[in-house]
Protein backbone atom coordinates (compact mmCIF):
# COMPACT_ATOMS: atom_id res chain seq x y z
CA UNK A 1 0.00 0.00 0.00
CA UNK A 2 2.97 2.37 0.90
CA UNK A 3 5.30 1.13 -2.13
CA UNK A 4 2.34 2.15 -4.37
CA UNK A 5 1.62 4.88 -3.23
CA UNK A 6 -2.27 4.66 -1.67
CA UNK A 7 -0.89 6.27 1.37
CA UNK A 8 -0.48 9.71 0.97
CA UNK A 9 2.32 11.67 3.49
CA UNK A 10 5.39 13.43 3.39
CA UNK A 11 8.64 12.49 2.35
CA UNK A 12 9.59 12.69 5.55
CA UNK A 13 7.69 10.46 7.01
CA UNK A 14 8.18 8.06 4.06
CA UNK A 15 11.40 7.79 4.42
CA UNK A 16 10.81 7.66 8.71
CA UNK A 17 8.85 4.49 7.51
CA UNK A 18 11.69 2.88 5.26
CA UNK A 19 14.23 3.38 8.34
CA UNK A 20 11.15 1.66 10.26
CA UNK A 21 11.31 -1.08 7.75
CA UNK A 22 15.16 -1.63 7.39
CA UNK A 23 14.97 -1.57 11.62
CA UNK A 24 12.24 -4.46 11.36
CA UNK A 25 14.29 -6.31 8.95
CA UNK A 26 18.26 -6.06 9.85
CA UNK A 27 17.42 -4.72 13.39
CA UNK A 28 19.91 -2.55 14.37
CA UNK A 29 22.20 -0.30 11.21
CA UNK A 30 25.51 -2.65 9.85
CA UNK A 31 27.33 -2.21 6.96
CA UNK A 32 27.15 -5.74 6.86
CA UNK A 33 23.05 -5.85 6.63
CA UNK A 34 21.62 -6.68 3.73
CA UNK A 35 19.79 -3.56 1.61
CA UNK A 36 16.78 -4.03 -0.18
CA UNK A 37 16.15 -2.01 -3.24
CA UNK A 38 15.16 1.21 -2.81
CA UNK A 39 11.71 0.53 -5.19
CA UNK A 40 10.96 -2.18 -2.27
CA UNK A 41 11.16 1.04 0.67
CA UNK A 42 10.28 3.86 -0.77
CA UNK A 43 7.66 4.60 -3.42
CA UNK A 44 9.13 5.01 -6.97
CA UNK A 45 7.00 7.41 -8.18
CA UNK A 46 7.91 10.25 -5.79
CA UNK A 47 11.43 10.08 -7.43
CA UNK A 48 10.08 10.37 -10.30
CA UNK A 49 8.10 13.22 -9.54
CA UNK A 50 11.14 15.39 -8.93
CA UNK A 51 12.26 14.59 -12.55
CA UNK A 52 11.66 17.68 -15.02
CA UNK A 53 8.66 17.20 -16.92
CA UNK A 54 9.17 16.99 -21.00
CA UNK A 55 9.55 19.55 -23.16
CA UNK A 56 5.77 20.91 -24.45
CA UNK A 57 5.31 20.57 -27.89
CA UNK A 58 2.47 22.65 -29.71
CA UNK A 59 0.52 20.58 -32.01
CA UNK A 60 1.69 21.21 -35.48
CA UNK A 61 -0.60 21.18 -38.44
CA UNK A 62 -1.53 18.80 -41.16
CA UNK A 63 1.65 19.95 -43.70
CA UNK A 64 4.21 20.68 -40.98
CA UNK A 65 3.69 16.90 -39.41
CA UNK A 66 3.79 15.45 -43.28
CA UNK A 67 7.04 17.56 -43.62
CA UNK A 68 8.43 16.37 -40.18
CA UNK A 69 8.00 12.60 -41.40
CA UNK A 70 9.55 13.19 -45.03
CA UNK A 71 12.43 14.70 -42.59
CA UNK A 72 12.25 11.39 -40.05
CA UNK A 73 14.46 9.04 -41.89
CA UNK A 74 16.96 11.75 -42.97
CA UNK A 75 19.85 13.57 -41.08
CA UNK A 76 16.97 15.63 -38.98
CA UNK A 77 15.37 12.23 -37.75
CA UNK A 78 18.77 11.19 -36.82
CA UNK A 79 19.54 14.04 -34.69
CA UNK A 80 16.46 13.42 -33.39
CA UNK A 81 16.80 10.62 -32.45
CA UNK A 82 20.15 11.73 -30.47
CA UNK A 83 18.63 14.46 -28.38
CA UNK A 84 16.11 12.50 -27.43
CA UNK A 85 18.90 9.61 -26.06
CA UNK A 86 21.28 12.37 -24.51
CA UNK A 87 17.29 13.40 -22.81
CA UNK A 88 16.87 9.99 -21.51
CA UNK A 89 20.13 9.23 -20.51
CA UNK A 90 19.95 13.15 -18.43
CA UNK A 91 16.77 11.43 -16.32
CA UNK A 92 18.48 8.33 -15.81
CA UNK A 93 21.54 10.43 -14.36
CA UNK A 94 19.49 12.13 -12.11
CA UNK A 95 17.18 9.55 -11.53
CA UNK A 96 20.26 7.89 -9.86
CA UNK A 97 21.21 10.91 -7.91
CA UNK A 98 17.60 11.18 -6.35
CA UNK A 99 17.38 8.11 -5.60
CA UNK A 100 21.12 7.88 -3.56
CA UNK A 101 20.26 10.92 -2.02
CA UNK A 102 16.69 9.29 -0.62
CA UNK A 103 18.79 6.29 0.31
CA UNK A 104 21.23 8.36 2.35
CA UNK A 105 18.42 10.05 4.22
CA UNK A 106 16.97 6.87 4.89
CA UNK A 107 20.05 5.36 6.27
CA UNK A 108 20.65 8.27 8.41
CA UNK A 109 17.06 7.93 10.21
CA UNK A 110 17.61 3.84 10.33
CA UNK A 111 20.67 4.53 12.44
CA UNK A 112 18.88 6.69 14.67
CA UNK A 113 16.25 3.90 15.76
CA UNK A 114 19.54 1.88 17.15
CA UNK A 115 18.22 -0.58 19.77
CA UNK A 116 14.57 -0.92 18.82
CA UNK A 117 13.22 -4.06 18.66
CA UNK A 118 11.68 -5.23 16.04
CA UNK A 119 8.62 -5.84 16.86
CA UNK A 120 8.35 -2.23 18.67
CA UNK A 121 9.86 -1.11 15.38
CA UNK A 122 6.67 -3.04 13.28
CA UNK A 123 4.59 -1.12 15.98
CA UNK A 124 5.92 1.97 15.01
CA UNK A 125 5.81 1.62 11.31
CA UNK A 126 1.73 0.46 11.38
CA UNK A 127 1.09 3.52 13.89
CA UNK A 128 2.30 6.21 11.09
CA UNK A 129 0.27 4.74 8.50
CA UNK A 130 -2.67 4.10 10.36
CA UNK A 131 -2.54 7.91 11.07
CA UNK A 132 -4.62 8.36 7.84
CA UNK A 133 -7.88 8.50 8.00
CA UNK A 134 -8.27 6.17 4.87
CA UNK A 135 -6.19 3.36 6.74
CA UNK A 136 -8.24 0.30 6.01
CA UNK A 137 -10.20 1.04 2.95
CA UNK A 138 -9.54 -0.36 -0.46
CA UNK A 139 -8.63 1.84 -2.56
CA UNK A 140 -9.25 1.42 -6.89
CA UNK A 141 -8.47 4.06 -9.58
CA UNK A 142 -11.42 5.16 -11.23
CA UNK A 143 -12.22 7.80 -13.54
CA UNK A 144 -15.57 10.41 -12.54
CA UNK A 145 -17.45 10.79 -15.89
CA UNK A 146 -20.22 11.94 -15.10
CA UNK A 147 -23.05 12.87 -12.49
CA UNK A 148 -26.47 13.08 -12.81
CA UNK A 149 -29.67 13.51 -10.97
CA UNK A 150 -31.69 10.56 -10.29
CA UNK A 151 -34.55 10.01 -12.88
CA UNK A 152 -37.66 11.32 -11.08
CA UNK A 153 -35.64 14.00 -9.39
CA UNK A 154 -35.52 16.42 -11.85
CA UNK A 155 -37.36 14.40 -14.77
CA UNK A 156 -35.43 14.65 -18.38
CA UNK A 157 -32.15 16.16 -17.14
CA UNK A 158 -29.21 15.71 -19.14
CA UNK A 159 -26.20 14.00 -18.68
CA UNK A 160 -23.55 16.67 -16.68
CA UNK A 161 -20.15 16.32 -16.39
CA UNK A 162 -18.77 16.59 -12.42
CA UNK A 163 -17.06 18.84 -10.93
CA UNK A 164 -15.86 18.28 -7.09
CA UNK A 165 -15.90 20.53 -4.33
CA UNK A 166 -14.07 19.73 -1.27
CA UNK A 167 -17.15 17.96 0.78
CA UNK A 168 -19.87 18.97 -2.37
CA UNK A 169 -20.67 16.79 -5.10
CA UNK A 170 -23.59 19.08 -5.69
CA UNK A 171 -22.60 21.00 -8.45
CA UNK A 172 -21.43 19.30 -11.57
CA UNK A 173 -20.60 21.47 -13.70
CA UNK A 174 -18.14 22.13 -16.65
CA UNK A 175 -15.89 19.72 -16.35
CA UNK A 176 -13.90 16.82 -17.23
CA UNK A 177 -13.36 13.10 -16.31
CA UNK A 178 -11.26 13.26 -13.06
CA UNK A 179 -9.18 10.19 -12.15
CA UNK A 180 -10.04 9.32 -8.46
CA UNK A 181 -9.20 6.97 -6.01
CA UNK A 182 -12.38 5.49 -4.79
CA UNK A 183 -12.35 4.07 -1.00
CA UNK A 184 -14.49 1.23 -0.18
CA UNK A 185 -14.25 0.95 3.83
CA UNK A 186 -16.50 -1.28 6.41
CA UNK A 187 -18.45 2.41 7.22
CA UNK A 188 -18.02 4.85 4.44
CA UNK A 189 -17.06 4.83 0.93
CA UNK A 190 -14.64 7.85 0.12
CA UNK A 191 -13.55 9.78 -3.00
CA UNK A 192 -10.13 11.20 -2.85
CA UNK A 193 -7.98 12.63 -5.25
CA UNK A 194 -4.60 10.93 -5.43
CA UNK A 195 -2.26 11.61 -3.50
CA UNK A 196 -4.47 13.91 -1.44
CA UNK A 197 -4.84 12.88 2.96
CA UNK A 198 -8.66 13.79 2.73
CA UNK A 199 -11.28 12.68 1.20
CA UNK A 200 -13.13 15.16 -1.47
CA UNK A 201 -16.48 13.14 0.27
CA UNK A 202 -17.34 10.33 2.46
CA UNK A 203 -20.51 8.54 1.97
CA UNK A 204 -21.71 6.13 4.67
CA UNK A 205 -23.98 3.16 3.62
CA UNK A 206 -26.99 5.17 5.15
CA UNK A 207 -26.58 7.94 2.33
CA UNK A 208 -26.20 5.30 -0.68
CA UNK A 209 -29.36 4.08 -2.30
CA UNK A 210 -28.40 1.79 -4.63
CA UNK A 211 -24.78 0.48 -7.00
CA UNK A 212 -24.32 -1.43 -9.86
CA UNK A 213 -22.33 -1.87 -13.16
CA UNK A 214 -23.87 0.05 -15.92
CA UNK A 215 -21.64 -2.21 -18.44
CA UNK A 216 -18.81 -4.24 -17.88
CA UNK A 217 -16.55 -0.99 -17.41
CA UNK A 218 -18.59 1.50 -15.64
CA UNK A 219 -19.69 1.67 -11.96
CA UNK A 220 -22.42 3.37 -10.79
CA UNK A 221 -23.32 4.37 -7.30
CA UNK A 222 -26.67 6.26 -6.72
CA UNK A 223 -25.61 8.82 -3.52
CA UNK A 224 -29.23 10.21 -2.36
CA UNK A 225 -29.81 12.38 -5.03
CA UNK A 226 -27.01 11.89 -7.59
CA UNK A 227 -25.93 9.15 -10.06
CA UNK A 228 -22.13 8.67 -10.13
CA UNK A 229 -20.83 7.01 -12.54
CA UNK A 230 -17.27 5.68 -12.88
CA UNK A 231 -15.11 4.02 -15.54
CA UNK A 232 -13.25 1.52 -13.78
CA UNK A 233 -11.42 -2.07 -15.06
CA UNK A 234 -12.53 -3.53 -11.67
CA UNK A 235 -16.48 -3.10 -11.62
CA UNK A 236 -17.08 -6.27 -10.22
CA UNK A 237 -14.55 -6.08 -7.44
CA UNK A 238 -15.97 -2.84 -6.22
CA UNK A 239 -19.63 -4.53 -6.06
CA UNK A 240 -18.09 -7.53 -4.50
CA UNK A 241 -16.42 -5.78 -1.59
CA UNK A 242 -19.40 -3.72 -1.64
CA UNK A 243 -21.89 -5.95 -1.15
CA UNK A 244 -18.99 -7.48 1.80
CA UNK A 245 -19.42 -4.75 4.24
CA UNK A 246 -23.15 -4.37 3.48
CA UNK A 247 -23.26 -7.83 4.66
CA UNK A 248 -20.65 -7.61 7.46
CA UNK A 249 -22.77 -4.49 8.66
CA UNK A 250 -25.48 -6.84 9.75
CA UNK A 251 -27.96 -6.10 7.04
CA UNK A 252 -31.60 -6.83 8.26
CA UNK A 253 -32.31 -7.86 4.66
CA UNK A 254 -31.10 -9.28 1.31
CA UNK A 255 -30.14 -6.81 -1.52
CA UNK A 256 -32.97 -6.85 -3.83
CA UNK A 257 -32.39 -5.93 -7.82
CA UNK A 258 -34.20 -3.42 -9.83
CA UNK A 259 -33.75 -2.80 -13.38
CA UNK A 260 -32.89 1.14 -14.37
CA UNK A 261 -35.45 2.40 -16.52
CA UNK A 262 -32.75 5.21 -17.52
CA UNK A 263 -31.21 5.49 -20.89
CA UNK A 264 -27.81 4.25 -20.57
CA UNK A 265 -26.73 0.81 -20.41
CA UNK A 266 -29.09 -1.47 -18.31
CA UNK A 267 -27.95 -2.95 -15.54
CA UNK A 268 -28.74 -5.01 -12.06
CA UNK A 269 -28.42 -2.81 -8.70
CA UNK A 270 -28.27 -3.19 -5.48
CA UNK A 271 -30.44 -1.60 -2.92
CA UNK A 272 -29.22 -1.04 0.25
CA UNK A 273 -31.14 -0.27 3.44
CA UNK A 274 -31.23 2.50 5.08
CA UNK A 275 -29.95 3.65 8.50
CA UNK A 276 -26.37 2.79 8.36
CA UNK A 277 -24.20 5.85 9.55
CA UNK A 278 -20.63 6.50 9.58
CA UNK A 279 -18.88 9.40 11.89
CA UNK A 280 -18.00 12.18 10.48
CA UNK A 281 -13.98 12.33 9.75
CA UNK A 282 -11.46 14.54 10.88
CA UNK A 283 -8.94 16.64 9.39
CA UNK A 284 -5.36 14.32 9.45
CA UNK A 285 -3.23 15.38 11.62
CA UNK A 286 0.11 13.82 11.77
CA UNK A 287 1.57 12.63 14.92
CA UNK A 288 4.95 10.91 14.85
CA UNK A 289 4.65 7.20 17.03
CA UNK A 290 6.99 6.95 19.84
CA UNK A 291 9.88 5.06 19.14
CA UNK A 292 10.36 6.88 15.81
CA UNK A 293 13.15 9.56 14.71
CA UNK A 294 13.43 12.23 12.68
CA UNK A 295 16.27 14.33 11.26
C-alpha cells in the first residue's frame, strides 16, 4: 500500500517508515546488513516526480507533421533521435542521484532507531500509517465521468459532467473526467484525489441508495440524489467488496435488484437499506509514534 503509493504523506515520514522497515528487517544499522532495493522502501514514483517534466510541444498542423516525417528518416530524424537519447540518458543520471540521495536520508534515520526491537519497530511503522484516515479502505483508480440527478428528481435532465468541491458533489458542472481513487471501507465509501490525505467526500452506507455496473466498465453508485458514474477495469470487485461490508454491517435484509429504466446501459443494482451511519472524519493530523526519529 505504501510502495504504491495509496498512502499519501510526506517524504519525511516516508522515508521515517523505510528506516522503520530496514529496523524491522536487519534490526539494528551494519554495513554488513543486507539492503533491499530502494523501489521495495520507498515509493518510486515520488522520485520520479522530482524529474523535469518533457519539453511541451504545440501541435503542429496537417503539412508541418507530413514535412516532419519526409524529414524522419533523414539527417533531422537522426539528430532526433540523439537528443532524445542524450534526454533519456539526463533522467536516468538524475534519476540515480535522487534516488542515492533518498537512500542516504533513509540510512541516516535507520541509524537513529539503534536498539529498537523489532517488533516495537513493526509497531511503530503500522502507527504512522494508520494515522490516515483512509487506513483500512480499499482503494481502486477510477475515472468520474459523469453525475447526474436521479430520474424522477428532476425528470429529463441531461447528462452533466462533475465537478468536485471539497465535501460537495452538488454541483457538476463544466468539467472533465477526473481520475479518483475510490475508497471502499466497512463504514463509508470515500472519493479522494490521489495523493491527497482527505477525502473530497465520504458517503456512509446510510446515504447510498443503490450500486451497480452500468456495463462491464462502468460503476455506478446512486448517492441520495445523484448518479455517479465511474469508468473503472474492476467493476465487479468494487460490487463484491461492496456488497462485503453491506453484509458484514449486519444487514436486516437481502439486496434486492431493480432494473434502471434510464437510458444508458441497463444494468442489475443493489439496494441497500437504510440507516447505516458513519462518523463524520477529521482533518489528518500527523503525529509521529513513539519510538520513531526524525532528522
Amino acid at each position: 500500500m505504501v510502495l504504491r503509493g495509496y498512502v499519501p504523506t510526506s517524504e519525511e515520514t516516508l522515508q521515517t517508515l523505510a528506516a522503520l522497515r530496514l529496523q524491522s528487517l536487519n534490526s539494528d544499522f551494519s554495513t554488513h546488513a543486507p539492503f533491499p532495493r530502494l523501489e521495495e522502501l520507498f515509493p518510486p514514483h515520488v522520485l520520479h516526480a522530482r524529474l523535469p517534466p518533457p519539453p511541451h510541444r504545440p501541435p503542429k498542423c496537417r503539412g508541418a507533421r507530413l514535412r516532419a516525417g519526409l524529414l524522419a528518416g533523414g539527417l533531422w530524424g537522426q539528430a532526433l533521435a540523439k537528443q532524445r537519447a542524450e534526454r533519456d540518458q539526463r533522467l536516468r543520471g538524475r534519476l540515480r542521484e535522487e534516488g542515492a540521495s533518498t537512500m542516504a536520508a533513509i540510512v541516516e534515520k535507520w541509524k537513529l532507531l539503534q536498539g529498537m526491537g523489532r517488533p516495537e519497530a513493526m509497531a511503530a511503522y503500522m502507527a504512522l500509517v494508520r494515522e490516515w484516515p483512509g487506513f483500512g479502505s480499499t482503494l481502486f483508480d477510477v475515472d468520474l465521468h459523469a453525475v447526474r440527478p436521479q430520474l424522477g428528481v428532476v425528470q429529463g435532465q441531461p447528462w452533466q459532467w462533475a465537478a468536485l468541491t471539497l465535501l460537495s458533489l452538488q454541483s457538476p458542472v463544466g468539467s472533465g473526467p477526473q481520475r479518483l481513487w475510490l475508497g471502499i471501507g466497512a463504514k463509508a465509501v470515500s472519493l479522494y484525489k490521489p495523493g491527497e490525505p482527505e477525502p473530497l467526500d465520504s458517503f456512509c452506507y446510510g446515504r447510498i441508495s443503490s450500486f451497480g455496473a452500468s456495463d462491464s466498465s462502468t460503476f455506478r453508485l446512486s448517492v441520495e440524489d445523484r448518479d455517479l458514474l465511474f469508468e473503472t477495469s474492476q467493476v465487479d470487485e468494487i460490487a463484491q467488496l461492496l456488497n462485503t461490508y453491506l453484509a458484514s454491517a449486519g444487514a436486516q435484509r437481502l439486496p434486492q435488484i431493480q432494473e434502471p429504466s434510464t437510458s444508458p446501459p441497463t444494468s442489475e443494482s443493489t439496494v441497500l437499506p437504510q440507516g447505516l451511519c458513519c462518523p463524520a472524519a477529521g482533518p489528518w493530523q500527523h503525529q509521529p509514534p513513539v519510538g520513531s526519529s526524525h532528522s
